[in-house]
C-alpha atoms as a PDB file:
ATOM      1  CA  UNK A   1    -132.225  75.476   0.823  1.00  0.00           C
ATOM      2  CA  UNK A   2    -135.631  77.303  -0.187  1.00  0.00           C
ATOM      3  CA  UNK A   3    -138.834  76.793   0.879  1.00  0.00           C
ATOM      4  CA  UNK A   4    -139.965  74.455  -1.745  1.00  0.00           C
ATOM      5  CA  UNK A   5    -137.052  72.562  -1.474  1.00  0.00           C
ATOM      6  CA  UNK A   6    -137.598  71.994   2.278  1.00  0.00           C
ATOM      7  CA  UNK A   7    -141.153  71.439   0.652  1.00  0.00           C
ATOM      8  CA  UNK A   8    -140.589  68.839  -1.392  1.00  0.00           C
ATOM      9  CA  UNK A   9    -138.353  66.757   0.589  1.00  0.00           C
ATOM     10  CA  UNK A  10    -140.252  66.959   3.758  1.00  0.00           C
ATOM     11  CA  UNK A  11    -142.861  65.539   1.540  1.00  0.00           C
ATOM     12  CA  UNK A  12    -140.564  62.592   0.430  1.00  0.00           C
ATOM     13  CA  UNK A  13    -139.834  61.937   3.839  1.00  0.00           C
ATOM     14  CA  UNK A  14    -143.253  61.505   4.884  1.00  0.00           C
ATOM     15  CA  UNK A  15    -144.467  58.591   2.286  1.00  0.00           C
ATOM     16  CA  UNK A  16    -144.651  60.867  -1.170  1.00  0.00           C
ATOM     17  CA  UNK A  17    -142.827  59.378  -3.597  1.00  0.00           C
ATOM     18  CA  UNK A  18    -140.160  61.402  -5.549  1.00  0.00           C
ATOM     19  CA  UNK A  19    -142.161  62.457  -8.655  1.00  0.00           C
ATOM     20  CA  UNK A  20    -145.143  63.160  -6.025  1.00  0.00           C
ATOM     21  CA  UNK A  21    -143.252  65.264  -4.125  1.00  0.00           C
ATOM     22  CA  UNK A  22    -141.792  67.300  -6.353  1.00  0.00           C
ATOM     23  CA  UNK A  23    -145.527  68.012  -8.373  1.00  0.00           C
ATOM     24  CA  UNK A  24    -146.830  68.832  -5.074  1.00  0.00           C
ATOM     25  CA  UNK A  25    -144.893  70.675  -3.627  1.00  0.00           C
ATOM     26  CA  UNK A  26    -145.561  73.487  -6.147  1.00  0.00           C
ATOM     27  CA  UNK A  27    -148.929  73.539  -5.550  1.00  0.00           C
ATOM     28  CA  UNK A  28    -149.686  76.586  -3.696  1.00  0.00           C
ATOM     29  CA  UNK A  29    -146.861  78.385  -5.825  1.00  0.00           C
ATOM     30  CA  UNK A  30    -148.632  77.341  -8.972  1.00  0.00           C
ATOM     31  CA  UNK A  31    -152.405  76.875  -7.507  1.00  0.00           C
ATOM     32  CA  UNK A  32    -153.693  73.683  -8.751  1.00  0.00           C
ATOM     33  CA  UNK A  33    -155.394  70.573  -6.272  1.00  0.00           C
ATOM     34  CA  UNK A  34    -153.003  68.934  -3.946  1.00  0.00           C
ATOM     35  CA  UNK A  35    -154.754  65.273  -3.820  1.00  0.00           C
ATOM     36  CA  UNK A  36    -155.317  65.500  -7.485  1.00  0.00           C
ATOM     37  CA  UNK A  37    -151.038  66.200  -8.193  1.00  0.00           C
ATOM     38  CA  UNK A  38    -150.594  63.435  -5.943  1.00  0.00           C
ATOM     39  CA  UNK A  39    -153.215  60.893  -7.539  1.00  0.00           C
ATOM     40  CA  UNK A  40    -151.600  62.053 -10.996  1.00  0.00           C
ATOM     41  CA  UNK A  41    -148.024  61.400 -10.354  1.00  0.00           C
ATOM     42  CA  UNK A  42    -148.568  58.391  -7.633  1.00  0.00           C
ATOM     43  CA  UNK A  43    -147.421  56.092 -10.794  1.00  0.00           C
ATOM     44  CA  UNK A  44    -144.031  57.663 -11.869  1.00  0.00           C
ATOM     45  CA  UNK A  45    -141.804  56.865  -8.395  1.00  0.00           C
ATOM     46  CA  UNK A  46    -138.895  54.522  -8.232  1.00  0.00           C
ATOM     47  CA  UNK A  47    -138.531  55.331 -12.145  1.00  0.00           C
ATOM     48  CA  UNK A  48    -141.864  54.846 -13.180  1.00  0.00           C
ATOM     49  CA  UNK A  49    -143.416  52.102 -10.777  1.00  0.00           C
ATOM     50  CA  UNK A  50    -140.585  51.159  -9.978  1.00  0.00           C
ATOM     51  CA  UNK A  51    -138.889  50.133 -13.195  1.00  0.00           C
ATOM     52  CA  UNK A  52    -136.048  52.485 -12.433  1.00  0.00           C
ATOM     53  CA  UNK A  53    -136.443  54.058 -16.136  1.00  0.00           C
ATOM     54  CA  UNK A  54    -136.809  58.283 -15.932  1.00  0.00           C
ATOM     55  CA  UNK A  55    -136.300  59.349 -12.711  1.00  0.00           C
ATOM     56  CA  UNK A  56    -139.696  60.303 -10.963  1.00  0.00           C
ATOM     57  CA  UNK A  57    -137.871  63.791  -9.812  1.00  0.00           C
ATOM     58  CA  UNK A  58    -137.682  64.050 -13.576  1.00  0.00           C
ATOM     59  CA  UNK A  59    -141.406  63.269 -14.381  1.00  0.00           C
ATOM     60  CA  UNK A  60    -142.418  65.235 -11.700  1.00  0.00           C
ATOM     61  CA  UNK A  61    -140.640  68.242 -12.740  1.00  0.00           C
ATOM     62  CA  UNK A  62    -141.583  67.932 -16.587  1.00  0.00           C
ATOM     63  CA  UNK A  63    -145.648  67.999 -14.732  1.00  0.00           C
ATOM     64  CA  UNK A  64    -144.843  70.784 -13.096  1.00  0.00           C
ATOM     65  CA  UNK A  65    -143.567  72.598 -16.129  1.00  0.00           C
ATOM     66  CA  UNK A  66    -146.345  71.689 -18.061  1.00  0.00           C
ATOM     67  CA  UNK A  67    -148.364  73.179 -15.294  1.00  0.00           C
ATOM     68  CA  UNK A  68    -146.606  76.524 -15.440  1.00  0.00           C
ATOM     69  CA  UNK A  69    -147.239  76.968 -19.332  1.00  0.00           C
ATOM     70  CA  UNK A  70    -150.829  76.164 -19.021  1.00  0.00           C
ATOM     71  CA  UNK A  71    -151.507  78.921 -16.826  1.00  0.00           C
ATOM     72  CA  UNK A  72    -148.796  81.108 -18.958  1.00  0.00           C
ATOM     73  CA  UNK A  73    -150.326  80.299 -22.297  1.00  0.00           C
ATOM     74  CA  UNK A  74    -153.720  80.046 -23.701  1.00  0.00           C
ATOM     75  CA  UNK A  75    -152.970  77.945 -27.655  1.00  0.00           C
ATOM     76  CA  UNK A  76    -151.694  74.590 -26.989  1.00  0.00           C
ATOM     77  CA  UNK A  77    -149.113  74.714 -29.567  1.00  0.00           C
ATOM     78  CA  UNK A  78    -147.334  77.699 -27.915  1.00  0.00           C
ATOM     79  CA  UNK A  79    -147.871  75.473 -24.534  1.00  0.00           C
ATOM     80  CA  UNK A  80    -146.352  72.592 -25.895  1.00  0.00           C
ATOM     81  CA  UNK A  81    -143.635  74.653 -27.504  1.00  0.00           C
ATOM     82  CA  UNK A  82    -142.780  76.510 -24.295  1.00  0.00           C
ATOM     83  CA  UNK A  83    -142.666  73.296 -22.261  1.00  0.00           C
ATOM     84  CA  UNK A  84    -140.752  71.024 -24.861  1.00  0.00           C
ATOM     85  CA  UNK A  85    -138.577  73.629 -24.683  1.00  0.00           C
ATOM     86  CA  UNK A  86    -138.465  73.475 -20.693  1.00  0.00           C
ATOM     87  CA  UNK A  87    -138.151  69.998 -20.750  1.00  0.00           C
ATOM     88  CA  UNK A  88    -135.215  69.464 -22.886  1.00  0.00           C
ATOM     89  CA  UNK A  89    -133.461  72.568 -21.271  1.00  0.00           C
ATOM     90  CA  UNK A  90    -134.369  70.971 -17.553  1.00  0.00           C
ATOM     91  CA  UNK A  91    -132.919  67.722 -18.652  1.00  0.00           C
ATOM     92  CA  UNK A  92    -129.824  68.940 -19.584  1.00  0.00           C
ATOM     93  CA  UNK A  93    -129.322  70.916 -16.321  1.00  0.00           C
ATOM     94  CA  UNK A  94    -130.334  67.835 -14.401  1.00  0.00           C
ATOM     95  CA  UNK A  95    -127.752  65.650 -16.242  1.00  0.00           C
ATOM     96  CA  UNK A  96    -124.690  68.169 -15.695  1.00  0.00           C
ATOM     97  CA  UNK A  97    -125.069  67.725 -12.084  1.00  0.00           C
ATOM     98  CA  UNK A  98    -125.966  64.293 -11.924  1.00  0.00           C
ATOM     99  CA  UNK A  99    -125.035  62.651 -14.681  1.00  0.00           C
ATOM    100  CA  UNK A 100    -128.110  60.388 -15.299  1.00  0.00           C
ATOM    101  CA  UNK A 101    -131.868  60.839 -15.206  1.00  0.00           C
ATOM    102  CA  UNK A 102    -132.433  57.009 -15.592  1.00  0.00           C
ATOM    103  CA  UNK A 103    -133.126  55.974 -11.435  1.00  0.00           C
ATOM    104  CA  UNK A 104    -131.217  52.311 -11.580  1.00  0.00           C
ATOM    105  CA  UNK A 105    -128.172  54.560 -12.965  1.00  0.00           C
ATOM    106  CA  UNK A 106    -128.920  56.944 -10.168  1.00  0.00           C
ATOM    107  CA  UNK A 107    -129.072  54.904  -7.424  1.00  0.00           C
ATOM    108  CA  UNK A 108    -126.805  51.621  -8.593  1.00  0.00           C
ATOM    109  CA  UNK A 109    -128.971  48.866  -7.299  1.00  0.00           C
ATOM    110  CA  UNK A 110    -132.180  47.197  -8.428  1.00  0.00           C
ATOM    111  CA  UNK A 111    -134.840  48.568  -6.059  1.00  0.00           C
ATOM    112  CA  UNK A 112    -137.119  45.397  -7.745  1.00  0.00           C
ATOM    113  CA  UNK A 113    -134.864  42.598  -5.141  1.00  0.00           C
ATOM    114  CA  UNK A 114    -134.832  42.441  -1.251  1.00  0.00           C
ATOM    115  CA  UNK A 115    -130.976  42.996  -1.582  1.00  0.00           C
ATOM    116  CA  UNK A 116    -131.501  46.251  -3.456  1.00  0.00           C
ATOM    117  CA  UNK A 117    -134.018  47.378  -0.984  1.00  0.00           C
ATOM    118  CA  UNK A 118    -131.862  46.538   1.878  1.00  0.00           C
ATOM    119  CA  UNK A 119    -128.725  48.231  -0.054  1.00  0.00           C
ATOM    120  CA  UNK A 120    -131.126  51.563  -0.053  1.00  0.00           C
ATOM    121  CA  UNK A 121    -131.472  51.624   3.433  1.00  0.00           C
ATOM    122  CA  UNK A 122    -127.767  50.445   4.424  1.00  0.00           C
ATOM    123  CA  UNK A 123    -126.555  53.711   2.347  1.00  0.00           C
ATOM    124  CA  UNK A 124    -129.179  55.612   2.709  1.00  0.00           C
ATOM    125  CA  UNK A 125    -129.626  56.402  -0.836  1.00  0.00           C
ATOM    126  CA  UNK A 126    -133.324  57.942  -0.322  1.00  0.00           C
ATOM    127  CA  UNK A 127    -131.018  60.681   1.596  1.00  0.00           C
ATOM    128  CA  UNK A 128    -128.188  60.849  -0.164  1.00  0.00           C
ATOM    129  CA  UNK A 129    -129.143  60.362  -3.905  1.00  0.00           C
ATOM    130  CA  UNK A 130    -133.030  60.908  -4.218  1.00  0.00           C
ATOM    131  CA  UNK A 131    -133.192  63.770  -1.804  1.00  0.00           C
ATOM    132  CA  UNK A 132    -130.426  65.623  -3.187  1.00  0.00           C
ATOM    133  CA  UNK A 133    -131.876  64.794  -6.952  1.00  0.00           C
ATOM    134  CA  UNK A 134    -134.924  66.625  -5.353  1.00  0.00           C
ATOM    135  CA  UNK A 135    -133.084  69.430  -4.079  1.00  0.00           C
ATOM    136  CA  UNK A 136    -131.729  69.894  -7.303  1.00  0.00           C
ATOM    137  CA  UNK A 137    -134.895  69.390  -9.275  1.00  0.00           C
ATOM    138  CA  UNK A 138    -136.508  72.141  -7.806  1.00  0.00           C
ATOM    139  CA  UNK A 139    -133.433  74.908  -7.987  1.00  0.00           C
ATOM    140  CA  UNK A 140    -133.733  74.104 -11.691  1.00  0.00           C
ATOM    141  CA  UNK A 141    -137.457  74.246 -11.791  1.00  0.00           C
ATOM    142  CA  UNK A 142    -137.036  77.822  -9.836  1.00  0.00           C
ATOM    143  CA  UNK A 143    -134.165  78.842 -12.287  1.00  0.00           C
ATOM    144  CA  UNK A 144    -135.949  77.888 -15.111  1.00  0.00           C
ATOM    145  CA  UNK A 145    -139.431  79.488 -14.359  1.00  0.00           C
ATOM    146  CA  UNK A 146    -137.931  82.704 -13.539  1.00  0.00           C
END
């Protein structure tokens, strides 16, 4: 496991959500404000406030690619180009290892009940489901920004 990696899911473990921890823990690497990253992505967690839609590892990543080409490229349309281009190439890496990038899917409960709360702590699916989607998230992010 890489630094950011370690990063990102020591972050999760201390009260980040995923998307939040994934945007900032490329901070540093990608120099933009930590408490602003966090304030931007606070929304996207549990599948976007919790509706269990796109995976917040997911939104996170697709900010921090957008990130990346704003620094890389000056017209927007090349941005956008480059990052579309990111994005759909991210997503597809994402869904060969894990099949889904819709959180319910992930994680097979409804995070919106007390039983699906108590079934994510009784299988520990913040460990093993969202931390290894943020493991993952972040190899592809390196793979794909290098």
């Amino acid at each position: 496991m890489n630094n950011l990696e370690t990063n990102a899911i020591d972050l999760f473990r201390g009260g980040l959500n995923c998307a939040q921890a994934v945007l900032v823990s490329y901070h540093e690497k990608l120099n933009f404000d930590k408490k602003l990253a966090s304030g931007i992505s606070c929304g996207f967690g549990g599948g976007m406030g919790r509706m269990q839609e796109t995976c917040g590892v997911v939104t996170g990543a697709f900010m921090v690619l957008g990130i990346y080409n704003s620094e890389k490229y000056t017209d927007n349309k090349d941005r956008k180009d480059k990052t579309y281009k990111m994005v759909r190439d991210f997503n597809e890496k994402f869904l060969n290892i894990h099949h889904s990038t819709i959180c319910k899917s992930l994680l097979n409960c409804d995070l919106n009940t007390p039983e699906g709360q108590q079934q994510v702590k009784e299988q520990n699916l913040h460990e093993k489901v969202c931390e290894k989607c943020i493991s993952s998230s972040v190899k592809i992010l390196e793979e794909l920004m290098n």
